[in-house]
PDB file of N, CA and C in Angstrom:
ATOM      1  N   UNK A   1     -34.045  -0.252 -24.213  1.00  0.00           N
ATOM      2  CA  UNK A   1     -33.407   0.869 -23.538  1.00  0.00           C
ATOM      3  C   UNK A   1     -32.924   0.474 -22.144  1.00  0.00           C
ATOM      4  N   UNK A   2     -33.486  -0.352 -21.315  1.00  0.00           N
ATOM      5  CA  UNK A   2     -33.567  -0.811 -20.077  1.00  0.00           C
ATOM      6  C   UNK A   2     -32.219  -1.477 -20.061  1.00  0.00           C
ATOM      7  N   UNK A   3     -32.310  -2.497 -21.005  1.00  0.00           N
ATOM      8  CA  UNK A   3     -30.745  -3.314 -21.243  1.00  0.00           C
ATOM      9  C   UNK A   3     -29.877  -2.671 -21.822  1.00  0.00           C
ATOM     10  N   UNK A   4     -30.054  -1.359 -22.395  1.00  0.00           N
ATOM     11  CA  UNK A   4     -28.872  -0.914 -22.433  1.00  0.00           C
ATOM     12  C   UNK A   4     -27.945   0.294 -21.250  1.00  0.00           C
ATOM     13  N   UNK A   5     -29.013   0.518 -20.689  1.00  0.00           N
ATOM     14  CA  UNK A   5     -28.439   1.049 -19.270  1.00  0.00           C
ATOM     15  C   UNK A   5     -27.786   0.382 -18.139  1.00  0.00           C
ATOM     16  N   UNK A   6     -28.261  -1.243 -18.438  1.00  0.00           N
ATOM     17  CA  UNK A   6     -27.944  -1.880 -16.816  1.00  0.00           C
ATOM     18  C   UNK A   6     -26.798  -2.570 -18.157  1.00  0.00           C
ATOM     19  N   UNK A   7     -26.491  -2.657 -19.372  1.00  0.00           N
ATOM     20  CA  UNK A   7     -25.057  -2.605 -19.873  1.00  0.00           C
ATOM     21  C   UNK A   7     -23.649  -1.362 -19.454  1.00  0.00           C
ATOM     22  N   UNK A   8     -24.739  -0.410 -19.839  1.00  0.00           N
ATOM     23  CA  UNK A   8     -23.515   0.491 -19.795  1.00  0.00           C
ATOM     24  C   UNK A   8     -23.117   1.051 -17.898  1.00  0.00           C
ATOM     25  N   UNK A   9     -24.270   0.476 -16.899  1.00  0.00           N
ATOM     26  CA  UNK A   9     -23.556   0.549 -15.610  1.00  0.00           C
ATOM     27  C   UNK A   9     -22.822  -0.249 -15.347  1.00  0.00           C
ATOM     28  N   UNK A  10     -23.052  -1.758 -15.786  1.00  0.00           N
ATOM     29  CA  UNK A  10     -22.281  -2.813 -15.445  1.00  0.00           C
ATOM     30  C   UNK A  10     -20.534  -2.686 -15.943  1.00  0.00           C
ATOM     31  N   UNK A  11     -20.594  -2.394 -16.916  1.00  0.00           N
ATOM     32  CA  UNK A  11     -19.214  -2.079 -17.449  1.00  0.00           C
ATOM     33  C   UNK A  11     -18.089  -0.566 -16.445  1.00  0.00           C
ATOM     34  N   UNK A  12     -19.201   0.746 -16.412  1.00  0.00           N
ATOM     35  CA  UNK A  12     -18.944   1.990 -15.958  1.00  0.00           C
ATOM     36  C   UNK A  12     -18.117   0.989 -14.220  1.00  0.00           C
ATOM     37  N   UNK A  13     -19.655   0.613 -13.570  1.00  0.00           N
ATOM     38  CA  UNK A  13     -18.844   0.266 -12.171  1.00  0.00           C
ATOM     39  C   UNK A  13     -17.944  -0.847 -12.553  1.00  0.00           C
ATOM     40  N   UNK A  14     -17.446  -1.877 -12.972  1.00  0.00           N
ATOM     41  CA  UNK A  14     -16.807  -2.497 -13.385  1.00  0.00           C
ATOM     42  C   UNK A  14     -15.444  -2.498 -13.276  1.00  0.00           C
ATOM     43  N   UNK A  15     -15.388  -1.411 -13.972  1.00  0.00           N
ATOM     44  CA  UNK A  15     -14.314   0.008 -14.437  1.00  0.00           C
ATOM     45  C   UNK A  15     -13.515   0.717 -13.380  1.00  0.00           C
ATOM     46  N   UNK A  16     -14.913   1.263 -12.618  1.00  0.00           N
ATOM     47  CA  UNK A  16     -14.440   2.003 -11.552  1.00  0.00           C
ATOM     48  C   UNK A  16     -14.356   0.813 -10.432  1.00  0.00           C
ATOM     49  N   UNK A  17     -14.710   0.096 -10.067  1.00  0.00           N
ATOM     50  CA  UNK A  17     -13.781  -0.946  -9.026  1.00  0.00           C
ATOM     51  C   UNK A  17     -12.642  -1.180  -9.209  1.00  0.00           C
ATOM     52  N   UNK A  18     -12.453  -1.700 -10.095  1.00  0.00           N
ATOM     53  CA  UNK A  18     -11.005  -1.916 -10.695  1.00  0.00           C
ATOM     54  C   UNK A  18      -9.846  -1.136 -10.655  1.00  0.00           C
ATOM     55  N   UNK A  19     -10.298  -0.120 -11.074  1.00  0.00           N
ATOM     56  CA  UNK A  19      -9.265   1.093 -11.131  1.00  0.00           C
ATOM     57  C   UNK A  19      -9.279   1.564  -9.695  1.00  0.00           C
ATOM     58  N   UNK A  20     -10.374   1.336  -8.642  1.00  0.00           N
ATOM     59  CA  UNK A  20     -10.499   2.428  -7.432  1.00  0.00           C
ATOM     60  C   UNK A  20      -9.769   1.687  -6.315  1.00  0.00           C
ATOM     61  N   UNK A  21      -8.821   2.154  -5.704  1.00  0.00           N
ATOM     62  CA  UNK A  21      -8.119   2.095  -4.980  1.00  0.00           C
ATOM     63  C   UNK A  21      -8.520   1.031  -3.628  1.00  0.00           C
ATOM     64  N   UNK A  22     -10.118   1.590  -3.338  1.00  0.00           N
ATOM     65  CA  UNK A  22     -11.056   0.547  -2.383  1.00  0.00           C
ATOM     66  C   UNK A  22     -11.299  -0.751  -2.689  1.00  0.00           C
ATOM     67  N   UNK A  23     -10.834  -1.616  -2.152  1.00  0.00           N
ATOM     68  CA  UNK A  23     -11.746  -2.996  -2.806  1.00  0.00           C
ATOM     69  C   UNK A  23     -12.000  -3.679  -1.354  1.00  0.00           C
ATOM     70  N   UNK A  24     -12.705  -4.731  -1.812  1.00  0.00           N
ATOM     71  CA  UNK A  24     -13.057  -5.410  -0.437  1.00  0.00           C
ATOM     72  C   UNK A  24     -12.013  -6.252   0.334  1.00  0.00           C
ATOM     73  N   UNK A  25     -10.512  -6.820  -0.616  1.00  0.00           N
ATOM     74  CA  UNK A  25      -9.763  -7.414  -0.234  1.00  0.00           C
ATOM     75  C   UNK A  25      -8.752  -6.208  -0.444  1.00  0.00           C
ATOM     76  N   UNK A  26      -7.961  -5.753   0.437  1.00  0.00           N
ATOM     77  CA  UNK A  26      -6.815  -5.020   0.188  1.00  0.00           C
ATOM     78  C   UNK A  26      -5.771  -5.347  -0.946  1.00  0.00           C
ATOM     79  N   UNK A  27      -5.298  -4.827  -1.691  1.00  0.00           N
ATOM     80  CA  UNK A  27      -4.065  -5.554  -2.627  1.00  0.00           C
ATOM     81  C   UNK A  27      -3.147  -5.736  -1.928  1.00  0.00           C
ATOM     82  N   UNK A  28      -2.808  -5.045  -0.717  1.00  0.00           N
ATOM     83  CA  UNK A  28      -1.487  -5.713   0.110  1.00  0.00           C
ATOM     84  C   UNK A  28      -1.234  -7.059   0.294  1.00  0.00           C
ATOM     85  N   UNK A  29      -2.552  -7.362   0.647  1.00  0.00           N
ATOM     86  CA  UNK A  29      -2.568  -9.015   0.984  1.00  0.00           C
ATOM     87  C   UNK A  29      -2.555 -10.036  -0.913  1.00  0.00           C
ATOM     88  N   UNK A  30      -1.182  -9.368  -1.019  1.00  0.00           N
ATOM     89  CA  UNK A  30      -0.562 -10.645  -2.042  1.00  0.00           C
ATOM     90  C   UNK A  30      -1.232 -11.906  -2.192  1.00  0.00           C
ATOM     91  N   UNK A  31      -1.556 -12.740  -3.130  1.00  0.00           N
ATOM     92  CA  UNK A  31      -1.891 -12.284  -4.407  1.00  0.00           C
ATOM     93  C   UNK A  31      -3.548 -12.501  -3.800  1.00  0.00           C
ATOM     94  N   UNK A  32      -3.658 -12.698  -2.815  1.00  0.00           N
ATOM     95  CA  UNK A  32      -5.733 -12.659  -2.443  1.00  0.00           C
ATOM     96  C   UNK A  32      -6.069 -11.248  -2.932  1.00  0.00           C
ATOM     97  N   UNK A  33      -5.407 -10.185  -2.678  1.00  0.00           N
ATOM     98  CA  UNK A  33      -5.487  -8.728  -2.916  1.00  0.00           C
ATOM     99  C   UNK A  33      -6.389  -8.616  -4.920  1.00  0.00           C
ATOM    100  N   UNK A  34      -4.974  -9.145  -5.018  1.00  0.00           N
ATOM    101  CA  UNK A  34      -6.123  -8.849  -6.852  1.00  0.00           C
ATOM    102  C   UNK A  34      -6.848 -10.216  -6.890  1.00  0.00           C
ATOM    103  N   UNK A  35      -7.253 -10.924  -6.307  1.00  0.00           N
ATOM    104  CA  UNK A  35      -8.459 -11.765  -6.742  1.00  0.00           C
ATOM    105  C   UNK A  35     -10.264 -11.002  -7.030  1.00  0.00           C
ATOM    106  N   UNK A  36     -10.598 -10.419  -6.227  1.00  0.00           N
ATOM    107  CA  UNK A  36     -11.532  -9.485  -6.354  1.00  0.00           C
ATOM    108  C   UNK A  36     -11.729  -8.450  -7.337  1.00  0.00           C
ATOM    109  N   UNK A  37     -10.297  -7.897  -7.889  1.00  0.00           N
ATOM    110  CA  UNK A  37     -10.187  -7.443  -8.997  1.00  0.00           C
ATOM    111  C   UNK A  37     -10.661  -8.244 -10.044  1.00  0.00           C
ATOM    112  N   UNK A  38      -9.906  -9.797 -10.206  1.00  0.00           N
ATOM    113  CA  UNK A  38     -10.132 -10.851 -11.043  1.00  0.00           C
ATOM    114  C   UNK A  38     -11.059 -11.211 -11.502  1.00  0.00           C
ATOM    115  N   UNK A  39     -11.683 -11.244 -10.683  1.00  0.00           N
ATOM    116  CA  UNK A  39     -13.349 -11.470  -9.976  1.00  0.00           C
ATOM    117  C   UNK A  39     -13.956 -10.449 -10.928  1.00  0.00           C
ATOM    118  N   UNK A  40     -14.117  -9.007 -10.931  1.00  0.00           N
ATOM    119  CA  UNK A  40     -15.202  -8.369 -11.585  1.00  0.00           C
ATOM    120  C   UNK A  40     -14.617  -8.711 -12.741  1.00  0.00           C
ATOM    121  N   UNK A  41     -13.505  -8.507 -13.547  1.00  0.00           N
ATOM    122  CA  UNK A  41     -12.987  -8.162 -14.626  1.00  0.00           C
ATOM    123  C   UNK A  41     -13.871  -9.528 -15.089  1.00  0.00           C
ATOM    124  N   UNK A  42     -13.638 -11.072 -14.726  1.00  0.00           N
ATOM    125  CA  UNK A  42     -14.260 -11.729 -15.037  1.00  0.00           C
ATOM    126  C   UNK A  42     -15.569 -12.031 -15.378  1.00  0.00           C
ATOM    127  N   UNK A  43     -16.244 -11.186 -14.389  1.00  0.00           N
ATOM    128  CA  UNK A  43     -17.786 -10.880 -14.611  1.00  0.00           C
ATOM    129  C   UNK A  43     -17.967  -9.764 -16.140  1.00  0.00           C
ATOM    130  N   UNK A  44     -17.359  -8.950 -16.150  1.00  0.00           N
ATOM    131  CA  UNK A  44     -17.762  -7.740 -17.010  1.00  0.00           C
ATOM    132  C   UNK A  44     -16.950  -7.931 -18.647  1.00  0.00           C
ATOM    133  N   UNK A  45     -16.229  -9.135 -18.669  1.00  0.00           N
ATOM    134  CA  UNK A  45     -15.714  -9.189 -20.153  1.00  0.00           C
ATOM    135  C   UNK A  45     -16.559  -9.927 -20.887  1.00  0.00           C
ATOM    136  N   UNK A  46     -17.478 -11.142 -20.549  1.00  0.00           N
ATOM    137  CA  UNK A  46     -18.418 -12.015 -21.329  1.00  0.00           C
ATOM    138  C   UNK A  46     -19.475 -10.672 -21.752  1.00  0.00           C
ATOM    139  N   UNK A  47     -19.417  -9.310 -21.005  1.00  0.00           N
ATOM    140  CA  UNK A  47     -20.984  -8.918 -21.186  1.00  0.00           C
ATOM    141  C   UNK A  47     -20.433  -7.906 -22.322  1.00  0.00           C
ATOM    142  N   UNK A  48     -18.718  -7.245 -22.268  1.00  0.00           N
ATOM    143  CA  UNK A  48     -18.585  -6.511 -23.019  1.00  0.00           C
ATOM    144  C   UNK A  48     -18.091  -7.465 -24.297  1.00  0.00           C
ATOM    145  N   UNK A  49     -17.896  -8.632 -24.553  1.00  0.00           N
ATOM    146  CA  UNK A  49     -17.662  -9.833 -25.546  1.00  0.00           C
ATOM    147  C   UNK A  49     -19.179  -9.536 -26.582  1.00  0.00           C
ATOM    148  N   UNK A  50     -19.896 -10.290 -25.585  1.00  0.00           N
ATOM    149  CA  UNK A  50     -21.189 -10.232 -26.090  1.00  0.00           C
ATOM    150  C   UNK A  50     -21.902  -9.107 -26.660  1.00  0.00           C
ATOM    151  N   UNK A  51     -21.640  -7.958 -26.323  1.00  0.00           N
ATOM    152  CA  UNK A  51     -22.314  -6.560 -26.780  1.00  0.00           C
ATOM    153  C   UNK A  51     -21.327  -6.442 -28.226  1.00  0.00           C
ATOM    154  N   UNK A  52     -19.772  -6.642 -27.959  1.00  0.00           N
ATOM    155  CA  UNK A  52     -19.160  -6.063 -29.331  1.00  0.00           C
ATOM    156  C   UNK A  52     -19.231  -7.209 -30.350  1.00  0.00           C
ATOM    157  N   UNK A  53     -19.482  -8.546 -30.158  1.00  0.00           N
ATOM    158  CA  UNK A  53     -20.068  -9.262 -31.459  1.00  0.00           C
ATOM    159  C   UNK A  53     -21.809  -9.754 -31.935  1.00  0.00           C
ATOM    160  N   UNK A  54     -22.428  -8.641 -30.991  1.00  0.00           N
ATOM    161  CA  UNK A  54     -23.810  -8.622 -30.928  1.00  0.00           C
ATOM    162  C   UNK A  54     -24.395 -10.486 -30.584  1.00  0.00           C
ATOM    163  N   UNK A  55     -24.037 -11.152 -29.915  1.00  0.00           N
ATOM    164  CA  UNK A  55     -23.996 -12.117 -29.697  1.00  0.00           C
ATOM    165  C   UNK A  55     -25.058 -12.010 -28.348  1.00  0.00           C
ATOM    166  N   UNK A  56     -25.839 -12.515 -27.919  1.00  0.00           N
ATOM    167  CA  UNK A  56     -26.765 -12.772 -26.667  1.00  0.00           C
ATOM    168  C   UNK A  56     -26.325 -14.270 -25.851  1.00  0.00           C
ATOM    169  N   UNK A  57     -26.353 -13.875 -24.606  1.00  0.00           N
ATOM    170  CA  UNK A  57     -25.757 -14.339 -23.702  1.00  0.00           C
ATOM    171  C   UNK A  57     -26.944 -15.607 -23.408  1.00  0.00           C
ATOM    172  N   UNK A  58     -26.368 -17.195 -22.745  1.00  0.00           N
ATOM    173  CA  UNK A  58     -27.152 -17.777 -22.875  1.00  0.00           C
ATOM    174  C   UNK A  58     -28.371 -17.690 -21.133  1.00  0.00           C
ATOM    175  N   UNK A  59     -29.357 -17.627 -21.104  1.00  0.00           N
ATOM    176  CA  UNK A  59     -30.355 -17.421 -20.296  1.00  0.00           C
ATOM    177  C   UNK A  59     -29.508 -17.950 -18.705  1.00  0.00           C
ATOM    178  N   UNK A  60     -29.650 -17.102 -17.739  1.00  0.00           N
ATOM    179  CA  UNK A  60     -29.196 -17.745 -16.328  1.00  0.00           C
ATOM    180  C   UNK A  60     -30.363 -18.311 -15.889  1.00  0.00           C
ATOM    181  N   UNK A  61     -29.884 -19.700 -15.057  1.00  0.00           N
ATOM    182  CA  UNK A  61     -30.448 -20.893 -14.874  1.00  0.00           C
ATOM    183  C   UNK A  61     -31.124 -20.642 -13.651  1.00  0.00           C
TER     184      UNK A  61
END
């Protein structure tokens, strides 16, 4: 149950960074602006990969 909550926040904020207007790098500042975007999306697709082919992620080192 535990892992499936800190799944379904990780994805929810994920989501909402992305989409939310705030980020830590402004998008004005071309193209550094969506790197941070890049950045989560990158973090949050291995975890939603892994959940939709029931696949487990390998242990962090």
């Amino acid at each position: 149950m535990k892992k499936t909550l800190h799944f379904i926040a990780a994805i929810i904020i994920g989501f909402l960074y992305f989409v939310s207007p705030l980020d830590i790098v402004p998008d004005a500042l071309l193209p550094f602006g969506y790197l941070d975007d890049g950045i989560v999306i990158f973090l949050v697709l291995p975890l939603l990969y892994a959940r939709l082919t029931r696949k487990k992620l390998p242990p962090a080192k």
